[in-house]
Protein backbone atom coordinates (compact mmCIF):
# COMPACT_ATOMS: atom_id res chain seq x y z
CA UNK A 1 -46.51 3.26 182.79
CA UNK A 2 -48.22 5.90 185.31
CA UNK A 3 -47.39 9.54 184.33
CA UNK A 4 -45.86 11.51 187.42
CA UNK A 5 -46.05 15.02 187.05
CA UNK A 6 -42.52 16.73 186.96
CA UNK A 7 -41.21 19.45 189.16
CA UNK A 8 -39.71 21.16 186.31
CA UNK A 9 -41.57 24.25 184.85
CA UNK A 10 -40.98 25.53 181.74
CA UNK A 11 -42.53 28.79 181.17
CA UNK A 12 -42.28 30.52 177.56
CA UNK A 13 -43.61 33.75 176.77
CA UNK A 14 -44.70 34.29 173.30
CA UNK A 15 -41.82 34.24 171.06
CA UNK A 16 -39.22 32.38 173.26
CA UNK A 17 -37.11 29.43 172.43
CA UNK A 18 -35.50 26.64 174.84
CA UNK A 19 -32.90 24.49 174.93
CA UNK A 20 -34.00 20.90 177.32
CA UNK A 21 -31.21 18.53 178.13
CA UNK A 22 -31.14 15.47 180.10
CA UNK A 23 -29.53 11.99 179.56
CA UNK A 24 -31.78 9.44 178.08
CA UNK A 25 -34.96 8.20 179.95
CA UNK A 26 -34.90 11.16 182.34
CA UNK A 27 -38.51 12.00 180.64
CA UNK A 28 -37.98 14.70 178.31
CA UNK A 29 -40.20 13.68 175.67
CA UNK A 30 -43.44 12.50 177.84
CA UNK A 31 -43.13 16.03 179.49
CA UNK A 32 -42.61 18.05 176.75
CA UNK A 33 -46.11 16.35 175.47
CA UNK A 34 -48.44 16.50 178.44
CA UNK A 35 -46.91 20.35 178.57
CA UNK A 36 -46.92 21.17 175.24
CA UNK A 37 -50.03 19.02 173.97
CA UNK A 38 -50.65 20.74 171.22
CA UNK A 39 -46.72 21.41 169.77
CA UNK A 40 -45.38 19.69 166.55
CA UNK A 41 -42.95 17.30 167.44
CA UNK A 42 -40.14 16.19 165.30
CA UNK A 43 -38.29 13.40 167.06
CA UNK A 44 -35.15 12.44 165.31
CA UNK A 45 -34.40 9.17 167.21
CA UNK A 46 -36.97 8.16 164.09
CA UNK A 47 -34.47 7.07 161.74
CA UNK A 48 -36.48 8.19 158.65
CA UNK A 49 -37.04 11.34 159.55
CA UNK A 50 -32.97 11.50 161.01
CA UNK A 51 -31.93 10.51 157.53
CA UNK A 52 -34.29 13.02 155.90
CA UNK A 53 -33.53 16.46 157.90
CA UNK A 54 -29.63 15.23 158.31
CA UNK A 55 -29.61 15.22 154.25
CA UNK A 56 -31.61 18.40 153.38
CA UNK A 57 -31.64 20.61 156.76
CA UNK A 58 -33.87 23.31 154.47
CA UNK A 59 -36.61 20.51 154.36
CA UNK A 60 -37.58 22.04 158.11
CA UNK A 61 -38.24 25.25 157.11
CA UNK A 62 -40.08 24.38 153.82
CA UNK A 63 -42.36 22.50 155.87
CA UNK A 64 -43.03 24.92 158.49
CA UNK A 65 -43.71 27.71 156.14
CA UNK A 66 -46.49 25.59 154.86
CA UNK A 67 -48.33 25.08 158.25
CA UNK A 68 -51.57 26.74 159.49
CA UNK A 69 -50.48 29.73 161.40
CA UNK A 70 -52.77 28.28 164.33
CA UNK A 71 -50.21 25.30 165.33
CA UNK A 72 -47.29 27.54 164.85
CA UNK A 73 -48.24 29.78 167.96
CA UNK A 74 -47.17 27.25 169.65
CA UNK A 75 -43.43 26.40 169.81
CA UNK A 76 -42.20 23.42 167.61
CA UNK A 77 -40.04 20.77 169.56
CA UNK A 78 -36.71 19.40 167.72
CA UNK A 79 -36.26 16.04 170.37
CA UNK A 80 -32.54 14.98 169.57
CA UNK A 81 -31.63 17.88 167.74
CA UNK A 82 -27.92 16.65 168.92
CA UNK A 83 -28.08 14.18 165.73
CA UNK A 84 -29.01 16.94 163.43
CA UNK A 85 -26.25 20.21 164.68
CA UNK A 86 -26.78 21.39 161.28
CA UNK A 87 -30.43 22.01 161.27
CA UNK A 88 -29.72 25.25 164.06
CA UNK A 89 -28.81 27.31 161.53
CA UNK A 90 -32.65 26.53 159.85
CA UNK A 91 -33.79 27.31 163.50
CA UNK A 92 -32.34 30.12 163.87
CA UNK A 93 -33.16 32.07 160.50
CA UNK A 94 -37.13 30.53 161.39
CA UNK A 95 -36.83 32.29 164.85
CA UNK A 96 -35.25 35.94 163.51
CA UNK A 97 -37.37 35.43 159.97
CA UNK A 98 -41.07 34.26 161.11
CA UNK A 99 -40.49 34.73 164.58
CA UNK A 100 -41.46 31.18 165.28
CA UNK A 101 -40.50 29.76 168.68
CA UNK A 102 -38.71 26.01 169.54
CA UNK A 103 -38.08 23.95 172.08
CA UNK A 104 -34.77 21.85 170.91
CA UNK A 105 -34.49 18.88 173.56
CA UNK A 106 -31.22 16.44 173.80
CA UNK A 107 -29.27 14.33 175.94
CA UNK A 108 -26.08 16.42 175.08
CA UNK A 109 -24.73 19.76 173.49
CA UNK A 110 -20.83 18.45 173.42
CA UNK A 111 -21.57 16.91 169.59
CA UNK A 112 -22.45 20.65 169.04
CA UNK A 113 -20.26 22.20 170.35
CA UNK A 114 -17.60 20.48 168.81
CA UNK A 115 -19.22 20.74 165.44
CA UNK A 116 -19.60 24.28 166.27
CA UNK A 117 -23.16 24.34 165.89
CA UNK A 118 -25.22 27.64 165.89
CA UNK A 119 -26.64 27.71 169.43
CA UNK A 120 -28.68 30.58 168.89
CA UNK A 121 -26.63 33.49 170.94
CA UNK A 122 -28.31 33.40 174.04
CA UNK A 123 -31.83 33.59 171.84
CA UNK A 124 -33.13 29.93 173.55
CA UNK A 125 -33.20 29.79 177.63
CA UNK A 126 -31.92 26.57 179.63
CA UNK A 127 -33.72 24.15 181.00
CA UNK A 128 -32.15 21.12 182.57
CA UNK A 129 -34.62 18.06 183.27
CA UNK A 130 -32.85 15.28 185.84
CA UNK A 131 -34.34 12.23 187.17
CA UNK A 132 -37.28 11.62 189.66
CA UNK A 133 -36.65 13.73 192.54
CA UNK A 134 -38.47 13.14 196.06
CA UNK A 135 -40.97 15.84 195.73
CA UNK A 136 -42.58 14.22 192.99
CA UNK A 137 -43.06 10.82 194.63
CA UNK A 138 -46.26 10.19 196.80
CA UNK A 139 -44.12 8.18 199.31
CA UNK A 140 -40.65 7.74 199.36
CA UNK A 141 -38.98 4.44 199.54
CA UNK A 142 -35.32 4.69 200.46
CA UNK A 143 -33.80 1.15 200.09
CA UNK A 144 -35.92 1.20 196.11
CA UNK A 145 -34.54 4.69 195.66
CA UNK A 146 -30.96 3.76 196.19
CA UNK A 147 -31.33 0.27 194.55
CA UNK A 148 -33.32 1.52 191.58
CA UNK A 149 -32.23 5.11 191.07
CA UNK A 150 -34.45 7.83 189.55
CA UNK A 151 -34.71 7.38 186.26
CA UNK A 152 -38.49 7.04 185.74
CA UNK A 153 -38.43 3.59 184.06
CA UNK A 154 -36.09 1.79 186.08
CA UNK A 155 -37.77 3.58 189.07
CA UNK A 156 -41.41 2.30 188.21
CA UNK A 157 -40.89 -1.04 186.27
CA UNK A 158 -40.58 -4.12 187.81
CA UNK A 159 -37.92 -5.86 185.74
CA UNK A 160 -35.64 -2.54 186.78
CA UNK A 161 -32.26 -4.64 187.03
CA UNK A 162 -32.54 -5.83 183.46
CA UNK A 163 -33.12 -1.88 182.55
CA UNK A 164 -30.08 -0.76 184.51
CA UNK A 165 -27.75 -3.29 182.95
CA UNK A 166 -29.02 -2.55 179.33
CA UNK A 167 -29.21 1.57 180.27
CA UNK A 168 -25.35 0.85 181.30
CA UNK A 169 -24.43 -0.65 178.43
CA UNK A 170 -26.58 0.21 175.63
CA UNK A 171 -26.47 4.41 176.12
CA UNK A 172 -24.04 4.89 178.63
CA UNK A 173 -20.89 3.64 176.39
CA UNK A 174 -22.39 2.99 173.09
CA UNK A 175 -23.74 6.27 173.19
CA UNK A 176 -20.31 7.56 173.76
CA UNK A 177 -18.85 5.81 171.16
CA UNK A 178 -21.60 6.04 168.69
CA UNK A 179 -21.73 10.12 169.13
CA UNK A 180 -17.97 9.89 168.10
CA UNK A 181 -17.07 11.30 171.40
CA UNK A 182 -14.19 9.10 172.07
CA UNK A 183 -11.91 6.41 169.78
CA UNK A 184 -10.69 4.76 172.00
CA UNK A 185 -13.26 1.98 173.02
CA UNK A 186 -11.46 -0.43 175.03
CA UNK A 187 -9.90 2.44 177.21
CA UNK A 188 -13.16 4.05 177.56
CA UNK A 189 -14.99 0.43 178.77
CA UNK A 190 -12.08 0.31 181.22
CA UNK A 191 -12.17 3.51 182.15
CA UNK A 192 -16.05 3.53 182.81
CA UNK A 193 -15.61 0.69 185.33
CA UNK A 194 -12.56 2.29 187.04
CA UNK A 195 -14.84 5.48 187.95
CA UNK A 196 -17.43 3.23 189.14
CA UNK A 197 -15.12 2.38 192.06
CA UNK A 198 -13.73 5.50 192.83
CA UNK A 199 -17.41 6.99 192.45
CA UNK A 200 -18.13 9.65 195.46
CA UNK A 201 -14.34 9.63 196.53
CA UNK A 202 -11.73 12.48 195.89
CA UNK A 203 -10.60 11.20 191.99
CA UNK A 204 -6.70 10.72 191.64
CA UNK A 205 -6.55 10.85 188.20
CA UNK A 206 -3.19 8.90 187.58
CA UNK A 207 -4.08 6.39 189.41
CA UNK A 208 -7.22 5.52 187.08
CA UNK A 209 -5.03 6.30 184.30
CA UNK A 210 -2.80 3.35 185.30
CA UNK A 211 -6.11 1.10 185.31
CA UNK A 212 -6.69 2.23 181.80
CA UNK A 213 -3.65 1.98 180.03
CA UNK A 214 -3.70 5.69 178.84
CA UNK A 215 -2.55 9.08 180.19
CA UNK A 216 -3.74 11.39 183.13
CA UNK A 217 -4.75 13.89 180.51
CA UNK A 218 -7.05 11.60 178.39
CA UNK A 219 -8.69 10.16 181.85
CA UNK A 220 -9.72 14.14 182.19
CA UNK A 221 -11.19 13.91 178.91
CA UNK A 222 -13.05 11.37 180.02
CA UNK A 223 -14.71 12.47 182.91
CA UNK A 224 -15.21 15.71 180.51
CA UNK A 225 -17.32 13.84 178.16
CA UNK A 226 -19.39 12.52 180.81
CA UNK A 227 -20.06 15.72 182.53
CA UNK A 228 -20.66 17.47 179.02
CA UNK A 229 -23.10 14.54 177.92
CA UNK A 230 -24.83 15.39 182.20
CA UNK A 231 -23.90 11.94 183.08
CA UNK A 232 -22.08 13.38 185.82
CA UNK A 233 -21.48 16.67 187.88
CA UNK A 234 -17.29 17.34 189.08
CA UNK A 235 -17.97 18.92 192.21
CA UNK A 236 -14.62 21.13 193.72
CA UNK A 237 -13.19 21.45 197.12
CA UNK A 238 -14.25 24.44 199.10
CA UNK A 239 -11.00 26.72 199.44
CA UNK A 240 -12.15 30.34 200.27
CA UNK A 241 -9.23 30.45 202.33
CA UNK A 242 -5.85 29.07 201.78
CA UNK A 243 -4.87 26.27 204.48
CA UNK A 244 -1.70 24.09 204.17
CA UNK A 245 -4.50 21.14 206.09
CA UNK A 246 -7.18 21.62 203.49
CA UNK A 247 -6.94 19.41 200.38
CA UNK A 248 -7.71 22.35 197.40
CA UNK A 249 -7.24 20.73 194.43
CA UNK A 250 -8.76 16.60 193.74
CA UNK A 251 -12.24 16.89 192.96
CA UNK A 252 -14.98 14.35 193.16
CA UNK A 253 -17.61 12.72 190.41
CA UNK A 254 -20.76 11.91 190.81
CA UNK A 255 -23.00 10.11 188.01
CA UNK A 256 -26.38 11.60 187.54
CA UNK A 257 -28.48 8.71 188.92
CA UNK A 258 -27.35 6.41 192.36
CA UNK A 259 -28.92 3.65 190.39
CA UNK A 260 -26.77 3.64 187.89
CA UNK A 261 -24.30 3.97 189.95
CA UNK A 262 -24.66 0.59 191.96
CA UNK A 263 -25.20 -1.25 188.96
CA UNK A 264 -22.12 -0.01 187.63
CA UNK A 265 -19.99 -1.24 191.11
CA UNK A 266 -22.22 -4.33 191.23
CA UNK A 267 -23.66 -2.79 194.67
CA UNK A 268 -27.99 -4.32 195.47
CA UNK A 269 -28.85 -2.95 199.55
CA UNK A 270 -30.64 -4.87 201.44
CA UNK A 271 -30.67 -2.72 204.86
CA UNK A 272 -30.19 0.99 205.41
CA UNK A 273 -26.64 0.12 207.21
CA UNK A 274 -23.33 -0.21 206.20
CA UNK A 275 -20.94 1.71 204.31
CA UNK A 276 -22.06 0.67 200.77
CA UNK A 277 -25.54 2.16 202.14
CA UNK A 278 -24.18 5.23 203.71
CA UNK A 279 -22.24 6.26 199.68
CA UNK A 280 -25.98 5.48 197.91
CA UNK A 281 -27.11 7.50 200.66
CA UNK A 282 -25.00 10.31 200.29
CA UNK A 283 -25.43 10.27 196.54
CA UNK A 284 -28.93 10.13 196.33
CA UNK A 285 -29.23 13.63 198.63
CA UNK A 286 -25.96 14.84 196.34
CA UNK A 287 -28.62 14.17 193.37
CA UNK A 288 -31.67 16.55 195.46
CA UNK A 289 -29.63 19.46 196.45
CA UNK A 290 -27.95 19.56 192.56
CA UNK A 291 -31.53 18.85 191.01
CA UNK A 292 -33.19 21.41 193.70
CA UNK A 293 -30.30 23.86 192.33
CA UNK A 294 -31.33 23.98 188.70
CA UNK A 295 -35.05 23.59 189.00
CA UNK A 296 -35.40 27.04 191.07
CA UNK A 297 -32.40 28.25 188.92
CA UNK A 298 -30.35 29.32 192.17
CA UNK A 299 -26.76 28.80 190.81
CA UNK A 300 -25.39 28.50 193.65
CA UNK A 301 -21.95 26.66 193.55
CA UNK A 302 -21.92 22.79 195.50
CA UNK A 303 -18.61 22.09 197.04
CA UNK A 304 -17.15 19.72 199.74
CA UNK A 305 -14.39 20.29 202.27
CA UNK A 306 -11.85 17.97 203.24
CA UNK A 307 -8.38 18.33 205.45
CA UNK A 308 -5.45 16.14 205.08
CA UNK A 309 -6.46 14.45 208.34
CA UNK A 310 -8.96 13.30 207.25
CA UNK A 311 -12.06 15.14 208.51
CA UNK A 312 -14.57 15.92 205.82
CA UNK A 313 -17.69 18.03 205.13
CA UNK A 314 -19.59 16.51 201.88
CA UNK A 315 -21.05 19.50 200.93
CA UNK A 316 -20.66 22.91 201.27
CA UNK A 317 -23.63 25.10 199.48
CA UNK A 318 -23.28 28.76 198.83
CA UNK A 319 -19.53 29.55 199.53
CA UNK A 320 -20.34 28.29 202.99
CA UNK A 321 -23.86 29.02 203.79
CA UNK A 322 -24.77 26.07 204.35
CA UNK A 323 -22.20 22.99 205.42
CA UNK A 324 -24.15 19.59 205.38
CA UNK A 325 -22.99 16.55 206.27
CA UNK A 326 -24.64 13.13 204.95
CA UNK A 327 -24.71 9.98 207.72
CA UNK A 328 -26.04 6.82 206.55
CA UNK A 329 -26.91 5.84 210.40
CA UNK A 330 -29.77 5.79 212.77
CA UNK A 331 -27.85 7.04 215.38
CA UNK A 332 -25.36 9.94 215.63
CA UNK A 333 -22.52 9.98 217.94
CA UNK A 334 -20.30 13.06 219.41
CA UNK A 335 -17.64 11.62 217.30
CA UNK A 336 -19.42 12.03 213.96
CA UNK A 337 -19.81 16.28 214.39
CA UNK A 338 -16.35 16.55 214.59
CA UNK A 339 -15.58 17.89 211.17
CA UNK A 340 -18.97 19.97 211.13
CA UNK A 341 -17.82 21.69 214.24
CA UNK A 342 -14.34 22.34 212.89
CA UNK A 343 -15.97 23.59 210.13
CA UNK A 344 -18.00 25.49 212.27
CA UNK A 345 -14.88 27.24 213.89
CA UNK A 346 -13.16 27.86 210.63
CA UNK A 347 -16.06 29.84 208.54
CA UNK A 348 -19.23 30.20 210.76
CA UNK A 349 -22.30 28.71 207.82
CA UNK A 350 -25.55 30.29 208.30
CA UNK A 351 -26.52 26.23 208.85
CA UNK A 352 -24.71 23.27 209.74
CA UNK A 353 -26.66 20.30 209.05
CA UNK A 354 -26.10 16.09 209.48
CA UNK A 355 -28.52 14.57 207.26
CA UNK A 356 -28.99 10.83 208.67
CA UNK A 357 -31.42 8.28 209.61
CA UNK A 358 -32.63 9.36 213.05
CA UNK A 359 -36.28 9.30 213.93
CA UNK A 360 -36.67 12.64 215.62
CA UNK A 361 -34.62 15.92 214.52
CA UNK A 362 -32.86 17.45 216.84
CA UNK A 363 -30.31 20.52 217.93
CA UNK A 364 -26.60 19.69 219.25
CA UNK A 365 -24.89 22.94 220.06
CA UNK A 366 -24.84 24.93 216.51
CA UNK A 367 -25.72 21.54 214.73
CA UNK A 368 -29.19 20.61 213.32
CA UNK A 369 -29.31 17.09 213.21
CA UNK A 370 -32.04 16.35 210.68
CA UNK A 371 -33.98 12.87 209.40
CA UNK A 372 -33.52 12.83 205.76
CA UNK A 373 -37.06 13.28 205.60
CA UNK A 374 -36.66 16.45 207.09
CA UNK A 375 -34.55 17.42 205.29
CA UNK A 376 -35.84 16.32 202.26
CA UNK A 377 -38.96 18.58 202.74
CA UNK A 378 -37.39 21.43 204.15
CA UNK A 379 -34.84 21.88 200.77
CA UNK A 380 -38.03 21.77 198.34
CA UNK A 381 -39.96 23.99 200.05
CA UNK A 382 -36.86 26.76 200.13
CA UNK A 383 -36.03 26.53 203.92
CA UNK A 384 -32.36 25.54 203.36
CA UNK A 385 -31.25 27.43 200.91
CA UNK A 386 -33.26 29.53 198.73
């Protein structure tokens, strides 16, 4: 499979530890080796060495002490340290004791946390690695985007459908369960296929709850564990001001990856039309601005703004510095800058912006309404929001 150089920069100086997560497949490992060629690696998805380091933590620093100084000026990389929470504290004393450096890469910190692992005080920086975003594609191919998804396997392989429905089945749940994240399996299964179909929409918990057979309060959990194990972001409604007409408290989910997300709701596209179309559309540009967000470490917080009529802005960046709006159409009527303009009138964004599939761009009264190609360039190279 073709290596595609990542986005993602991670930039140590001497003496400085990392954390990397990502869910599975999102190419941790093959970048951590083409940047780090010449790091140990220590990959504890191999089940001898998982049974070895989970039994005697100590055996890691035993066998570090006894390496060539040369190979440990480079930092050593712990992939999956998630299995092993115990072998931090080893880390750590290598780090304060020998001044050694690490880069400790996993799909999810929620086993450690829970465990309450040693995560190092704020001695390891945070790196976050997502899937294929459209800067690092030569051409971009929306329909195989939005079928596909981003996860660099399913994105390049030809058998991708066979992926997704394994990737769905095989990590997303078993994972779950086999992480001890959750004991209930059947309510979890149910509960997975539930979100699927309230993906992208404002999340009424009871009523999922109801499809589950459990209580409000454990569906929460739920959607916890998947944004703790970055299967998903929660993303808030905008509510700088208080308004009676705004809706201020349901949030809305959105899984990591629109491909898995279609094979979850059993959704294939065939034309860039129609409503299923116009959610994978608005997911897939969800997935850029989040991804843009942590790979130029900006923080700034992604909202959406909705009234109880009904009119809705999808995302809000920067406590309103930006309101964008996502259209999964060629053409863009009067009718569909309503909510923009209201919008508009109600907090005054630096940019208001309708992302769609138009041919030209073009400016309608304070409204810039923008190919997604356009737009797509214009947020990686820092002209949106920066």
């Amino acid at each position: 499979m073709q290596y595609i150089k990542r986005i993602l920069n991670i930039d140590l100086p001497p003496g400085q530890s990392a954390f990397l997560w990502g869910p599975r497949k999102t190419g941790k490992s093959t970048y951590l080796k083409n940047r780090f060629p010449h790091s140990l690696v220590y990959d504890f998805l191999q089940t001898d060495l998982f049974l070895e380091y989970s039994k005697r933590p100590s055996l890691l620093r035993e066998r570090l002490l006894a390496k060539n100084e040369d190979i440990l000026n480079y930092p050593v990389i712990l992939d999956e340290v998630q299995k092993i929470p115990q072998i931090l504290d080893e880390v750590h004393w290598l780090i304060e004791n020998r001044g050694l450096s690490f880069i400790l890469c996993g799909s999810s910190a929620r086993k450690l946390k829970r465990g309450k692992a040693n995560l190092l005080g704020g001695r390891a920086w945070r790196y976050e690695m997502f899937p294929f975003i459209s800067a690092e594609l030569e051409e971009l191919d929306l329909l195989r985007v939005l079928n596909r998804g981003m996860i660099p396997a399913h994105y390049l392989l030809k058998g991708y459908s066979k992926a997704l429905r394994a990737y769905t089945q095989d990590y997303l749940k078993e994972e779950v369960f086999a992480e001890g994240l959750t004991r209930n399996i059947p309510a979890f299964s149910r509960f997975f296929d539930a979100m699927g179909y309230s993906h992208g929409e404002l999340t009424n918990y009871s009523n999922i709850a109801r499809d589950c057979g459990v209580d409000s309060k454990t569906v929460k959990e739920y959607y916890q564990i998947l944004v703790d194990t970055l299967l998903g972001t929660m993303i808030e409604p905008f509510k700088r001001r208080q308004s009676r007409q705004v809706i201020s408290r349901a949030p809305k989910f959105y899984l990591f990856d629109v491909g898995i997300a279609g094979i979850i709701t059993k959704r294939h596209l065939v034309n860039k039309k129609g409503e299923l179309f116009g959610k994978a559309f608005e997911h897939f540009i969800f997935m850029e601005i989040a991804a843009y967000n942590s790979y130029n470490e900006l923080d700034y917080p992604i909202n959406f703004w909705r009234t109880k009529s009904g009119m809705e802005v999808d995302f809000v960046l920067g406590g309103s510095e930006v309101a964008i709006e996502v259209k999964g159409t060629a053409r863009i009527e009067k009718r569909d800058l309503r909510p923009l303009t209201a919008f508009i009138e109600e907090y005054s964004p630096r940019e208001a912006i309708v992302v769609c599939n138009e041919r030209e761009e073009r400016i309608h009264g304070q409204i810039r309404v923008m190919p997604y190609q356009n737009f797509l360039r214009d947020l990686w190279t820092g002209k949106i929001i920066h």
